[in-house]
Protein backbone atom coordinates (compact mmCIF):
# COMPACT_ATOMS: atom_id res chain seq x y z
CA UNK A 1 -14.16 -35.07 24.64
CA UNK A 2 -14.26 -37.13 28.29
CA UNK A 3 -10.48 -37.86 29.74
CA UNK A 4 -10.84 -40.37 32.51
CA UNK A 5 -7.99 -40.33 35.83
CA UNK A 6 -7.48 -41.86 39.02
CA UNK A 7 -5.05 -40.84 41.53
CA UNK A 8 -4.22 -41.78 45.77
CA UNK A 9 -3.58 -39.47 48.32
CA UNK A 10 -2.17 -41.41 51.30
CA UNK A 11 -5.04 -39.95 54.10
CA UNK A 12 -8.28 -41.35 54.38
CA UNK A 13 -11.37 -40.69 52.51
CA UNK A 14 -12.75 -37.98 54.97
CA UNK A 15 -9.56 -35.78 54.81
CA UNK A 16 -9.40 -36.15 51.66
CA UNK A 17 -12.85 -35.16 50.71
CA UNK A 18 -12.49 -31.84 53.27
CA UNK A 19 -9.22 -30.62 51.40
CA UNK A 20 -10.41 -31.00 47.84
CA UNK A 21 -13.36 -28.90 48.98
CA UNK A 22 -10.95 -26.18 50.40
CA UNK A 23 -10.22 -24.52 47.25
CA UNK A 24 -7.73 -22.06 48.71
CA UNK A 25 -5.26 -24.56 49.62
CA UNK A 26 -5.77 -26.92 46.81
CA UNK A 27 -5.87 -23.91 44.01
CA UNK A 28 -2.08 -23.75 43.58
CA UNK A 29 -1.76 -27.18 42.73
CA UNK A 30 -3.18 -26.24 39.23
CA UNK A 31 -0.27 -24.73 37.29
CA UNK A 32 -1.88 -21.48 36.07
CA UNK A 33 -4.99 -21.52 38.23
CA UNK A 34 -5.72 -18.47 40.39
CA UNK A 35 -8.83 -18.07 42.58
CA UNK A 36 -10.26 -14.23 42.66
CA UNK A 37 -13.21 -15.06 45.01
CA UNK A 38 -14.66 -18.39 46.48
CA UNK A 39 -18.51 -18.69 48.55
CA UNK A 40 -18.79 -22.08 49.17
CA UNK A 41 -20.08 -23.36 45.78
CA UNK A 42 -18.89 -20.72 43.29
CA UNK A 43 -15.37 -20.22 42.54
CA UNK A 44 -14.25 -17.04 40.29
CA UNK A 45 -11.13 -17.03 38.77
CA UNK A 46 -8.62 -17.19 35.58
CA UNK A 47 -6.57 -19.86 34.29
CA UNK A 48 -3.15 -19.09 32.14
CA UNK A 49 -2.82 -21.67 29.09
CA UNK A 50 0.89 -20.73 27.02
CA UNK A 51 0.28 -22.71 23.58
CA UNK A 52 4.18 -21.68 21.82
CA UNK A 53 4.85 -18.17 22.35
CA UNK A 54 1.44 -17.62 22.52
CA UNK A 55 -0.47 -17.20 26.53
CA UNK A 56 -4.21 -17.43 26.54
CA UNK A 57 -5.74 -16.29 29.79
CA UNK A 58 -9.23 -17.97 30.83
CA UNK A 59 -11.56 -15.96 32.95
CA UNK A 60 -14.37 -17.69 34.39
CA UNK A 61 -16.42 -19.58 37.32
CA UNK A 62 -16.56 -22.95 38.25
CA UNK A 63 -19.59 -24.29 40.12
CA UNK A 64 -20.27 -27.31 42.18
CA UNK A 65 -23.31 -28.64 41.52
CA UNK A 66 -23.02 -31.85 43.69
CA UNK A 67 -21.42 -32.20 47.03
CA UNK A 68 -22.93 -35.59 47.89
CA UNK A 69 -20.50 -36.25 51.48
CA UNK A 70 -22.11 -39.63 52.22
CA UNK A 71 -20.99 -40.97 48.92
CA UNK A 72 -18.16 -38.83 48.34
CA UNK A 73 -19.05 -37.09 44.71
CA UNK A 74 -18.17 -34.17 43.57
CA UNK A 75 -19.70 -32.15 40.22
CA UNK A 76 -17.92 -29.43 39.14
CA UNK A 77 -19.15 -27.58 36.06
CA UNK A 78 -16.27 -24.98 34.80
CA UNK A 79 -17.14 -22.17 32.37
CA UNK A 80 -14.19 -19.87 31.07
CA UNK A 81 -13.68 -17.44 27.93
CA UNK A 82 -10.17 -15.90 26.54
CA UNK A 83 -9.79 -12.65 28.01
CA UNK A 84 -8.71 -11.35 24.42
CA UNK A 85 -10.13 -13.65 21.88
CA UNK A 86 -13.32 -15.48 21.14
CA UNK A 87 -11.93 -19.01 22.30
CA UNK A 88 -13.99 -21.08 25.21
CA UNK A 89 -13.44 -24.30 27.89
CA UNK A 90 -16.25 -25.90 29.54
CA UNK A 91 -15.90 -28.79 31.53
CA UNK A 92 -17.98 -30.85 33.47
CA UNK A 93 -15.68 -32.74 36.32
CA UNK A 94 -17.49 -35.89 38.43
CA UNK A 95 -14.88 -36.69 41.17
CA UNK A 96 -15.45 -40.06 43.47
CA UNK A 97 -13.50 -40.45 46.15
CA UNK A 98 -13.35 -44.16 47.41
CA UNK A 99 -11.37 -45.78 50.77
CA UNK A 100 -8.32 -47.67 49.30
CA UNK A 101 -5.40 -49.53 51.71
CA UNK A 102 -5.51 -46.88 54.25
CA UNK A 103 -5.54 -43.79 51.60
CA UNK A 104 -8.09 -42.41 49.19
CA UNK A 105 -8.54 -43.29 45.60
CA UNK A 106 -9.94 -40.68 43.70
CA UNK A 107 -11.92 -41.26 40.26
CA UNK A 108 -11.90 -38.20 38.06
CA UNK A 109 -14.59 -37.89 35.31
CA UNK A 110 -14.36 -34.93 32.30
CA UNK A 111 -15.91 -33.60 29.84
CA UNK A 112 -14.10 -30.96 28.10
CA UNK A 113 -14.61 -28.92 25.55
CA UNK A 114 -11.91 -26.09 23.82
CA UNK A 115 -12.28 -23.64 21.02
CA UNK A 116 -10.13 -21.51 20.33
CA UNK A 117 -5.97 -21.91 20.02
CA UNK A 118 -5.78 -24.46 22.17
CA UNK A 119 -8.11 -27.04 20.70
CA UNK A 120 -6.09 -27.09 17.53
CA UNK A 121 -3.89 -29.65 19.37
CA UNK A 122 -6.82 -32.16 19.30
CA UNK A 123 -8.19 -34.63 21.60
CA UNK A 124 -4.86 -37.08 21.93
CA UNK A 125 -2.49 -34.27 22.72
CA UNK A 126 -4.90 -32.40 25.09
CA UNK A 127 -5.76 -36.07 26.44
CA UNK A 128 -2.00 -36.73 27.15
CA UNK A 129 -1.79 -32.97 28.75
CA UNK A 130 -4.91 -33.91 31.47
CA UNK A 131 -2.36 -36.97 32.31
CA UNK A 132 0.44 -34.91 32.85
CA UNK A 133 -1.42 -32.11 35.28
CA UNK A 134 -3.54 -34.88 36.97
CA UNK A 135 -0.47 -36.15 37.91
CA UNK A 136 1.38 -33.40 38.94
CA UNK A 137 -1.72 -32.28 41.12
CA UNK A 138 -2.17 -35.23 42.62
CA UNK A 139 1.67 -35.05 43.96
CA UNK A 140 0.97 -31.43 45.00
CA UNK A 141 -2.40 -32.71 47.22
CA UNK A 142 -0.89 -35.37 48.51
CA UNK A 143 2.40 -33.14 49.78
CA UNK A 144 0.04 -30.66 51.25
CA UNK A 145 -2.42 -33.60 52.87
CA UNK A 146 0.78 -34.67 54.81
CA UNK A 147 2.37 -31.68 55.71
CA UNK A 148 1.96 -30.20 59.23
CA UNK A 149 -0.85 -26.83 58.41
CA UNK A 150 2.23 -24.38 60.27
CA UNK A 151 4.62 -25.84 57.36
CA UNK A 152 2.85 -25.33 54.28
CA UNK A 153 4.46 -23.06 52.10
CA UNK A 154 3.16 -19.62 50.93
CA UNK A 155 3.26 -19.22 47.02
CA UNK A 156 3.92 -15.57 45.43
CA UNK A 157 0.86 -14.70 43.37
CA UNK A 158 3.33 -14.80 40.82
CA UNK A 159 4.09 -17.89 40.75
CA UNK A 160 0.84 -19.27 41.35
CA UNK A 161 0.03 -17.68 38.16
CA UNK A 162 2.63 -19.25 36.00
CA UNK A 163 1.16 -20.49 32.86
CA UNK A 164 -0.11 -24.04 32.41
CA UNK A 165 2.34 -24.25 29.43
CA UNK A 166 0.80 -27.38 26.86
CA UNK A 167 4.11 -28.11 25.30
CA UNK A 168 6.10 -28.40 28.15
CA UNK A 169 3.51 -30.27 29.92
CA UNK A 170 2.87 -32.51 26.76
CA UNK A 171 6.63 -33.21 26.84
CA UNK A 172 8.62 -34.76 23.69
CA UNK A 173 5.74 -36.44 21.79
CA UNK A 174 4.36 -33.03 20.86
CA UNK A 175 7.65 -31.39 19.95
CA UNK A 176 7.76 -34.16 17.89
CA UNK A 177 4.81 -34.46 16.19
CA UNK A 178 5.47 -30.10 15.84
CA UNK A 179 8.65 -30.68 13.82
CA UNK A 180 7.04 -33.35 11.90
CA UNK A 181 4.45 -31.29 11.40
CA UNK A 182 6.95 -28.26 9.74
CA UNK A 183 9.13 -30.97 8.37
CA UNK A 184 5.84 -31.88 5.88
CA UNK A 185 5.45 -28.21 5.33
CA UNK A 186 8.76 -27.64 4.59
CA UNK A 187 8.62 -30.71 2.14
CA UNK A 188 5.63 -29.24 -0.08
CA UNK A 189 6.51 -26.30 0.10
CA UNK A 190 9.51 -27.48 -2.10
CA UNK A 191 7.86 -29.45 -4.32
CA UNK A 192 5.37 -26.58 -5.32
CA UNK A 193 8.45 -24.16 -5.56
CA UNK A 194 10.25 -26.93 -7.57
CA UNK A 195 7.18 -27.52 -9.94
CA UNK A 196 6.79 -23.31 -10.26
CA UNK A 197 10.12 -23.38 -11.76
CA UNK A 198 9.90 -26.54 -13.99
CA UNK A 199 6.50 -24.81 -15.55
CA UNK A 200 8.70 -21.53 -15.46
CA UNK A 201 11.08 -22.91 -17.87
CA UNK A 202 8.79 -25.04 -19.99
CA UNK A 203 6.84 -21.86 -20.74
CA UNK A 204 10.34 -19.99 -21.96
């Protein structure tokens, strides 16, 4: 599936550009992201997905294959597998940053694909999720951008590593469309025990 974004962060274009290339201090704006090892175009690391009750941990490496400064592009080709199950994510991000009124509008470009628990959500929920974190991380960049460097806080591995939780970060619509969902369940699953019976007593 491709999920298309755009976000500001009030500093211009060049700032902009250095911090989303410093991985380190960007990282813990992605609920559930943790960085094991960075070289300056591969990062290693796990992400923390919590579908329910359930918490599927991605381990993988993201790669930028583009780092065109003069026109401000990123590529960014993300490869991950569950750490205990056969489910994937791949993703190819294309990130243009552009000057806008002072700040920087960035243009975020993905192509995702999900196997796995995850996926069973489909494209509008998991479409409706990228909204959600793009937002949220674009808050988080833009509170860092501005902050004096001797201010910024330091996050506990622990909480860096909180799960990207899907419901939560779906919201309403997807508890709703979860208790429809077991409300139609529930529903034929009454009618079939209803009809058991009637064919039950016909047969007596």
């Amino acid at each position: 599936m491709e999920l298309h974004h755009e976000f500001t962060v009030p500093v211009p274009v060049d700032d902009a550009w250095r911090a989303l290339l410093d991985i380190e201090r960007v990282a813990p704006c992605l609920p559930g992201a943790v960085v094991e090892e960075y070289d300056g175009k591969t990062v290693t690391g796990s992400v923390k997905v919590k579908v329910g009750p359930v918490t599927v941990t991605y381990r993988g490496t993201a790669v930028f294959e583009e780092q065109d400064e003069p026109a401000h592009r990123i590529v960014l080709v993300a490869n991950g597998r569950e750490t205990r199950g056969q489910g994937t994510a791949r993703a190819t991000v294309t990130a243009t940053l552009a000057e806008r009124d002072g700040g920087t509008a960035v243009s975020v470009r993905t192509d995702l694909t999900v196997t796995g628990r995850p996926a069973q959500f489909g494209r509008g929920v998991l479409a409706e999720v990228g909204d959600r974190l793009v937002t949220q991380f674009a808050a988080c960049l833009a509170e860092r951008l501005t902050e004096r460097p001797q201010d910024e806080p330091v996050l506990a591995e622990e909480e860096a590593a909180e799960p990207l939780d899907l419901l939560r970060t779906a919201g309403l619509p997807v508890a709703k469309r979860a208790a429809a969902l077991l409300a139609v369940a529930l529903l034929a699953w009454l009618i079939a025990r209803r009809q058991r019976r009637s064919r039950t007593r016909r047969h007596r």
